[in-house]
N, C-alpha and C. Protein backbone atom coordinates (compact mmCIF):
# COMPACT_ATOMS: atom_id res chain seq x y z
N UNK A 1 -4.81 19.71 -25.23
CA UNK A 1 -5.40 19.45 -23.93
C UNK A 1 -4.39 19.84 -22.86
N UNK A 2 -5.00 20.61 -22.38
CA UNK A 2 -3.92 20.87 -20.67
C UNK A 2 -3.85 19.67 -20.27
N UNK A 3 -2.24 19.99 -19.07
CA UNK A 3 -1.96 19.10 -18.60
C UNK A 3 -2.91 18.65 -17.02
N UNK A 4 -3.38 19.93 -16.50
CA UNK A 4 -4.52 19.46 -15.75
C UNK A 4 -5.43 18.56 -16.23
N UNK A 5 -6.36 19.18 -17.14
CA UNK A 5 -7.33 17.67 -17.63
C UNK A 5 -7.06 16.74 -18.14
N UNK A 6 -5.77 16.41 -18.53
CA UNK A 6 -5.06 15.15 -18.68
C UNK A 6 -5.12 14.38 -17.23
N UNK A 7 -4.68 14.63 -16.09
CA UNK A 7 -4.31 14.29 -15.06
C UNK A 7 -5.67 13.68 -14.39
N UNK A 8 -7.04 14.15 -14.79
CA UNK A 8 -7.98 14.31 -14.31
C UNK A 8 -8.76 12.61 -14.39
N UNK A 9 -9.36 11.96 -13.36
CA UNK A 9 -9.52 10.58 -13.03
C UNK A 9 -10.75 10.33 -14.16
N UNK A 10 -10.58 9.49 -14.96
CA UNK A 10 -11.67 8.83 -15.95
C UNK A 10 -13.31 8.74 -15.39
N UNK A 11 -13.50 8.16 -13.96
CA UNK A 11 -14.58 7.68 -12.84
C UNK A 11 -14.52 8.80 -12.04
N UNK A 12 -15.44 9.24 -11.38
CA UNK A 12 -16.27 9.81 -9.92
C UNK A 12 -15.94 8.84 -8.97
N UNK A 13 -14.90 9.13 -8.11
CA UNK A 13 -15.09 8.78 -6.81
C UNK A 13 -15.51 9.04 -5.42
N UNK A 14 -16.28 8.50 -4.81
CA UNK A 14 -17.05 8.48 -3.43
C UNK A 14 -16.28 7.87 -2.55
N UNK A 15 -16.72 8.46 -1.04
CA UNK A 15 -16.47 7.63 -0.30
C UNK A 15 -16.86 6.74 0.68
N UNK A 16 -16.65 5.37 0.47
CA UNK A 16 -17.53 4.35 1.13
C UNK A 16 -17.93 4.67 2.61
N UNK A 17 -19.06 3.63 3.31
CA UNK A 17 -19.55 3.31 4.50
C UNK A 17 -18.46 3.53 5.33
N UNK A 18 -18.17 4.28 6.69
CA UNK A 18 -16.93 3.82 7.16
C UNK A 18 -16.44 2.29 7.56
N UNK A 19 -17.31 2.02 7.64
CA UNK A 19 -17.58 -0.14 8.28
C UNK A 19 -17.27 -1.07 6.64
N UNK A 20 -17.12 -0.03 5.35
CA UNK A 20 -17.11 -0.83 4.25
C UNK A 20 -15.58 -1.80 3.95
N UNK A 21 -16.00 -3.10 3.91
CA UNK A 21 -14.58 -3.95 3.64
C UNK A 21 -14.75 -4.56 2.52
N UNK A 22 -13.73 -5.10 2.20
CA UNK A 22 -13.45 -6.00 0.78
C UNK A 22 -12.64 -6.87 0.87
N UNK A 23 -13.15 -8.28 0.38
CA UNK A 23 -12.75 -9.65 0.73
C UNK A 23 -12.08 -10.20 -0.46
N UNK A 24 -10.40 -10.29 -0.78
CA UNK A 24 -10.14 -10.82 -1.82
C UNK A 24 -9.67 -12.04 -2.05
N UNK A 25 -9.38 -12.75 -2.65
CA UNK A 25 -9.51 -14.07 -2.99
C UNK A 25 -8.17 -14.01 -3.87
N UNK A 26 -6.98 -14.32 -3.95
CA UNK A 26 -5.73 -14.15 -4.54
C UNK A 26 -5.65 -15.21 -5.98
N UNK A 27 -6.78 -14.99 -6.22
CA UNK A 27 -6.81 -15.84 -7.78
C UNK A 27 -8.16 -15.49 -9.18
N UNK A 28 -7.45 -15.78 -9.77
CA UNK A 28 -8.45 -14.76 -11.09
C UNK A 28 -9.65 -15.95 -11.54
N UNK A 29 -9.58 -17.36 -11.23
CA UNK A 29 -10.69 -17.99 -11.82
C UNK A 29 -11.88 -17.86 -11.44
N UNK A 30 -13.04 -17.87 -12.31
CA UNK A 30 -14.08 -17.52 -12.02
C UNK A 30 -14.65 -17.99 -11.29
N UNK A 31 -15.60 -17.49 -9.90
CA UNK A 31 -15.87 -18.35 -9.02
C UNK A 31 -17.70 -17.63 -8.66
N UNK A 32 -17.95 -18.89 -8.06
CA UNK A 32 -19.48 -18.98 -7.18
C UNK A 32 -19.29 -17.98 -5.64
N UNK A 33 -20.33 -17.73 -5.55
CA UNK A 33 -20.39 -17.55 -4.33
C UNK A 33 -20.11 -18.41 -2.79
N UNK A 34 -20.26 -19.84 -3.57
CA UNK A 34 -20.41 -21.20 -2.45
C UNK A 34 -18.34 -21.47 -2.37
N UNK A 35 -17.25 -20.46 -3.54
CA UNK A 35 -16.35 -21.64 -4.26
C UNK A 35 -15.22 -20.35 -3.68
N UNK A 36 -15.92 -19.12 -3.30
CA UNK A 36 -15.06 -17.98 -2.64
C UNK A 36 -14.60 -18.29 -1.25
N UNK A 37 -13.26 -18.12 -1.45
CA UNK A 37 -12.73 -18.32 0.28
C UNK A 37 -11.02 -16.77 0.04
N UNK A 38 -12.27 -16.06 0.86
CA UNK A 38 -11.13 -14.76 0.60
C UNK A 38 -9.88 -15.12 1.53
N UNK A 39 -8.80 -14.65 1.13
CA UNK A 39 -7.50 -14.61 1.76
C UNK A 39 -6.92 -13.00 2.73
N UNK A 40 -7.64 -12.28 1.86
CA UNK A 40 -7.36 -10.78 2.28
C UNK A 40 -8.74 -10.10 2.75
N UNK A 41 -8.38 -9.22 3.86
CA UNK A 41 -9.18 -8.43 4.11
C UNK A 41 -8.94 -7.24 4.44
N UNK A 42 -9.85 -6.07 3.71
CA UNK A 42 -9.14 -4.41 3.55
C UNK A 42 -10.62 -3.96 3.88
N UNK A 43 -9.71 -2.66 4.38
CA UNK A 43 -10.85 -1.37 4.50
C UNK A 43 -11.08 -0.93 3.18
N UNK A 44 -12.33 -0.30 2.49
CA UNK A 44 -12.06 0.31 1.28
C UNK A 44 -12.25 1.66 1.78
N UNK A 45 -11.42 2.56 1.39
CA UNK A 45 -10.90 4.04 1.10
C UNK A 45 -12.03 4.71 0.48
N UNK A 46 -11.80 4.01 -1.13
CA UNK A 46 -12.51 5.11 -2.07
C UNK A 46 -13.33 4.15 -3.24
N UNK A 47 -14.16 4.37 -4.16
CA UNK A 47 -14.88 3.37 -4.62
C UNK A 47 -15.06 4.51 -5.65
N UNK A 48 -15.09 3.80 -6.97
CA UNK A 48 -15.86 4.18 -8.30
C UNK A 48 -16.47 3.56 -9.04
N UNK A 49 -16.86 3.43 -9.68
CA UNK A 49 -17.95 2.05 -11.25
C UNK A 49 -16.56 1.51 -11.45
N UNK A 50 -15.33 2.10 -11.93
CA UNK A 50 -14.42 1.04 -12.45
C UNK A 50 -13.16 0.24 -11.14
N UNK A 51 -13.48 0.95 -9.59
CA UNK A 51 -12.66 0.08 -8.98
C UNK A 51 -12.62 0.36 -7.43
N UNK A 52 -11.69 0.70 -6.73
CA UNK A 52 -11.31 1.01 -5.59
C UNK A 52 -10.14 1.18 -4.90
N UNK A 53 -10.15 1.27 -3.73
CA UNK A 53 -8.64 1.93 -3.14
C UNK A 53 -9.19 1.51 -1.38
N UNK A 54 -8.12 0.58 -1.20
CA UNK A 54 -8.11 -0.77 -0.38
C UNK A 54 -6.81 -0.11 0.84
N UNK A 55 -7.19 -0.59 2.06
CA UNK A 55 -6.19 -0.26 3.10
C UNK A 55 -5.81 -1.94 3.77
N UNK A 56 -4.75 -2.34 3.80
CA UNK A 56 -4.70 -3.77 4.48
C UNK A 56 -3.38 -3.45 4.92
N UNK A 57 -3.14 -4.36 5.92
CA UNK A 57 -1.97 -5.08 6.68
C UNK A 57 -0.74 -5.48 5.60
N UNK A 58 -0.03 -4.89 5.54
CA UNK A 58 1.05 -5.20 4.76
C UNK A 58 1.41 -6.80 4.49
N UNK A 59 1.51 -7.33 5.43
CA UNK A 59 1.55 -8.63 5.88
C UNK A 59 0.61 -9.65 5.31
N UNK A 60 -0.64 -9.22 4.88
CA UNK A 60 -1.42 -10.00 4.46
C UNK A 60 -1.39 -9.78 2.90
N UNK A 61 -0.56 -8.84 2.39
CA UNK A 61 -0.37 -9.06 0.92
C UNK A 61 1.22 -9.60 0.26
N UNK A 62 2.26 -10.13 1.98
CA UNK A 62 3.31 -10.32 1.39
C UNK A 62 3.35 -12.29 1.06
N UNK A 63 3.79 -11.68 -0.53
CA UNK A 63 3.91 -13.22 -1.36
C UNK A 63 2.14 -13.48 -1.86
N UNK A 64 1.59 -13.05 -2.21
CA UNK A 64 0.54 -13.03 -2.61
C UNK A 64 -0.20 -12.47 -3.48
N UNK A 65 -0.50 -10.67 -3.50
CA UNK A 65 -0.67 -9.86 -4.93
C UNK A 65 0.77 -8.89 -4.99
N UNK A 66 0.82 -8.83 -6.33
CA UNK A 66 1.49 -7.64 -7.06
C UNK A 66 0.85 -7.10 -8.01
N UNK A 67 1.72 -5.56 -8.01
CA UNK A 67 1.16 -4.92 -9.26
C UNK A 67 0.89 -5.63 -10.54
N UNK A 68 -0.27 -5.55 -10.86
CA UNK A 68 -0.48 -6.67 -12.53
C UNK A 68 -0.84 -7.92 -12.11
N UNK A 69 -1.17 -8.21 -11.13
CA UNK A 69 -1.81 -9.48 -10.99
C UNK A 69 -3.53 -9.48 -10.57
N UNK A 70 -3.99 -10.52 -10.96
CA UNK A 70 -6.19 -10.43 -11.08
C UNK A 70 -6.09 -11.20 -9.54
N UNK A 71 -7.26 -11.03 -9.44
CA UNK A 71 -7.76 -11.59 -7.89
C UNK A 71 -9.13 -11.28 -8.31
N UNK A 72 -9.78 -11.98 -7.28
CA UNK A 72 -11.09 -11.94 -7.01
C UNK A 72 -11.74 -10.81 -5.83
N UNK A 73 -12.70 -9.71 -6.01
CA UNK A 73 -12.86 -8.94 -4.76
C UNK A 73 -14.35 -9.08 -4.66
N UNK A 74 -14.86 -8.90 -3.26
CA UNK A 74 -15.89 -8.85 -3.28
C UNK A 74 -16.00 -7.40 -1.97
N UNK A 75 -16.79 -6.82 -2.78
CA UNK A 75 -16.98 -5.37 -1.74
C UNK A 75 -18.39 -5.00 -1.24
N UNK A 76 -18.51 -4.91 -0.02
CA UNK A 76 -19.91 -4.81 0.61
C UNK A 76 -20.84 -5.77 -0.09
N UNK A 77 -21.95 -5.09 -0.56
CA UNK A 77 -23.25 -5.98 -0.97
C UNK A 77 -23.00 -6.46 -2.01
N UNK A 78 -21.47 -5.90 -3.05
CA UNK A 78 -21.40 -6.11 -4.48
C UNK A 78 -21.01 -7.40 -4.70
N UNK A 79 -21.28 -8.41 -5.30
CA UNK A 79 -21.01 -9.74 -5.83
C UNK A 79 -19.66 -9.75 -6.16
N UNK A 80 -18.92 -11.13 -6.10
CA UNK A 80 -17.73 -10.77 -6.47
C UNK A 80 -17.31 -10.52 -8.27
N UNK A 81 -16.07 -9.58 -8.25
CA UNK A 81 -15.73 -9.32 -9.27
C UNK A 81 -13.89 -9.40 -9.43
N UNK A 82 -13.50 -9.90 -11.03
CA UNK A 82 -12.93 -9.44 -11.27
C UNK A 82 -11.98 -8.43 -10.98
N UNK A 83 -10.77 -8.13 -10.55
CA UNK A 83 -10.30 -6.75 -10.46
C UNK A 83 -8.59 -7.81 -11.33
N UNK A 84 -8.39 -6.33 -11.01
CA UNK A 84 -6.64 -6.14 -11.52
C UNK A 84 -5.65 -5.38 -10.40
N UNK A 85 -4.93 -5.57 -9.82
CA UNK A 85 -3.62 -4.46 -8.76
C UNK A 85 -3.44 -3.95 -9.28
N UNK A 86 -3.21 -2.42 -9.66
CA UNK A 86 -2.93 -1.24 -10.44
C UNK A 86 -1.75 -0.69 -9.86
N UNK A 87 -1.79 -0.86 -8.57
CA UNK A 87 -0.49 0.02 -7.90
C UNK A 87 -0.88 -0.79 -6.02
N UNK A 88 0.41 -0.81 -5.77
CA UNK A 88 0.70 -0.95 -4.02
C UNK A 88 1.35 0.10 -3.49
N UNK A 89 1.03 0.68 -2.17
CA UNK A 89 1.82 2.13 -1.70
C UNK A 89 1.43 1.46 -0.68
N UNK A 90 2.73 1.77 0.29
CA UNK A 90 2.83 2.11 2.09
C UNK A 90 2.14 3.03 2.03
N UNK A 91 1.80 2.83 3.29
CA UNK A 91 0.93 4.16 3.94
C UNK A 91 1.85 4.71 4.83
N UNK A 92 1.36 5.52 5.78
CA UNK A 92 2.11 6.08 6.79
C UNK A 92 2.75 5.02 7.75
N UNK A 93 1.82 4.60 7.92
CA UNK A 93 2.39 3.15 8.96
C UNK A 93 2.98 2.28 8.59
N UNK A 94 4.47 1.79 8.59
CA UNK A 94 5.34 0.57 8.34
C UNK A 94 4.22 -1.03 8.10
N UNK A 95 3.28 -1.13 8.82
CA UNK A 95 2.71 -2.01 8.82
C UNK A 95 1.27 -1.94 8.20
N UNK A 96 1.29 -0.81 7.32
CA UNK A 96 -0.12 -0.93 6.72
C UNK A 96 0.20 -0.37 4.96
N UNK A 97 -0.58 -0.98 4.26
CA UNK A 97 -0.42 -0.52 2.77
C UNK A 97 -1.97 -0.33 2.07
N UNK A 98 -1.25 0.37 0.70
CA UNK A 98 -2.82 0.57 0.11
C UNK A 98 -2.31 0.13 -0.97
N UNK A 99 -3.60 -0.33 -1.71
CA UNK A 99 -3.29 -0.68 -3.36
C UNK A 99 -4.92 -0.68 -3.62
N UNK A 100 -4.60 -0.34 -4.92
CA UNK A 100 -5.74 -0.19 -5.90
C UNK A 100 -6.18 -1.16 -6.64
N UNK A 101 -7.78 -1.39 -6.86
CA UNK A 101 -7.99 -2.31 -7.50
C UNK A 101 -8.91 -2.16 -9.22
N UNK A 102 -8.63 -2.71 -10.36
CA UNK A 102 -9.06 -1.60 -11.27
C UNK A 102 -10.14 -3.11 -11.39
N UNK A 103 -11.87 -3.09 -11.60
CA UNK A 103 -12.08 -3.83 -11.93
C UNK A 103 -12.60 -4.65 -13.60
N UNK A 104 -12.23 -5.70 -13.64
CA UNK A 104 -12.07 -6.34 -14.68
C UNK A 104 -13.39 -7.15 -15.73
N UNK A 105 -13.34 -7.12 -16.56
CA UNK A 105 -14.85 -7.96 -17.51
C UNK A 105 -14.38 -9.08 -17.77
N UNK A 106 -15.24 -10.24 -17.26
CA UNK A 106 -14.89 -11.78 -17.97
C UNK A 106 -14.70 -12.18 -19.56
């Protein structure tokens, strides 16, 4: 196998509503809709079946997620789910970051 189609993303990604956000919840237990009280709030970037790619305030993820840690997301109309942090990156701006969210099966 080349090293191109090695490199090549598992999912089809799109790109969301520009108005599309995602509300996360900095804890992995399973929750209701009535029992969600998000902590974070991001722009989403990019969206696939298995996850997304989140823009937030640096600030609102310090002491809270790291790489390898579950949270709860809930994105636009989608119910909340499961995810995993896959990766955190600065962005251009000192005060803004992105991280990825891979999502997860109960």
């Amino acid at each position: 196998m080349s090293q191109a189609s090695s490199e090549q993303r598992r999912h089809l990604r799109f790109p969301p509503e520009e108005w599309e956000i995602a509300l996360i919840q900095c804890s992995d237990a399973p929750l209701g809709e009535d029992d969600f009280r998000p902590e974070i709030a991001s722009l989403v970037m990019e969206e696939s079946r298995a996850g997304c790619g989140l823009v937030t305030l640096r600030r609102q993820l310090a002491d809270r997620l790291k790489v390898g840690d579950r949270c709860q997301v809930k994105v636009a109309s989608l119910g909340i789910v499961l995810a995993e942090v896959k990766w955190i990156r600065e962005a251009d701006d000192d005060a803004v970051a992105r991280l990825g969210l891979e999502y997860v099966e109960y």
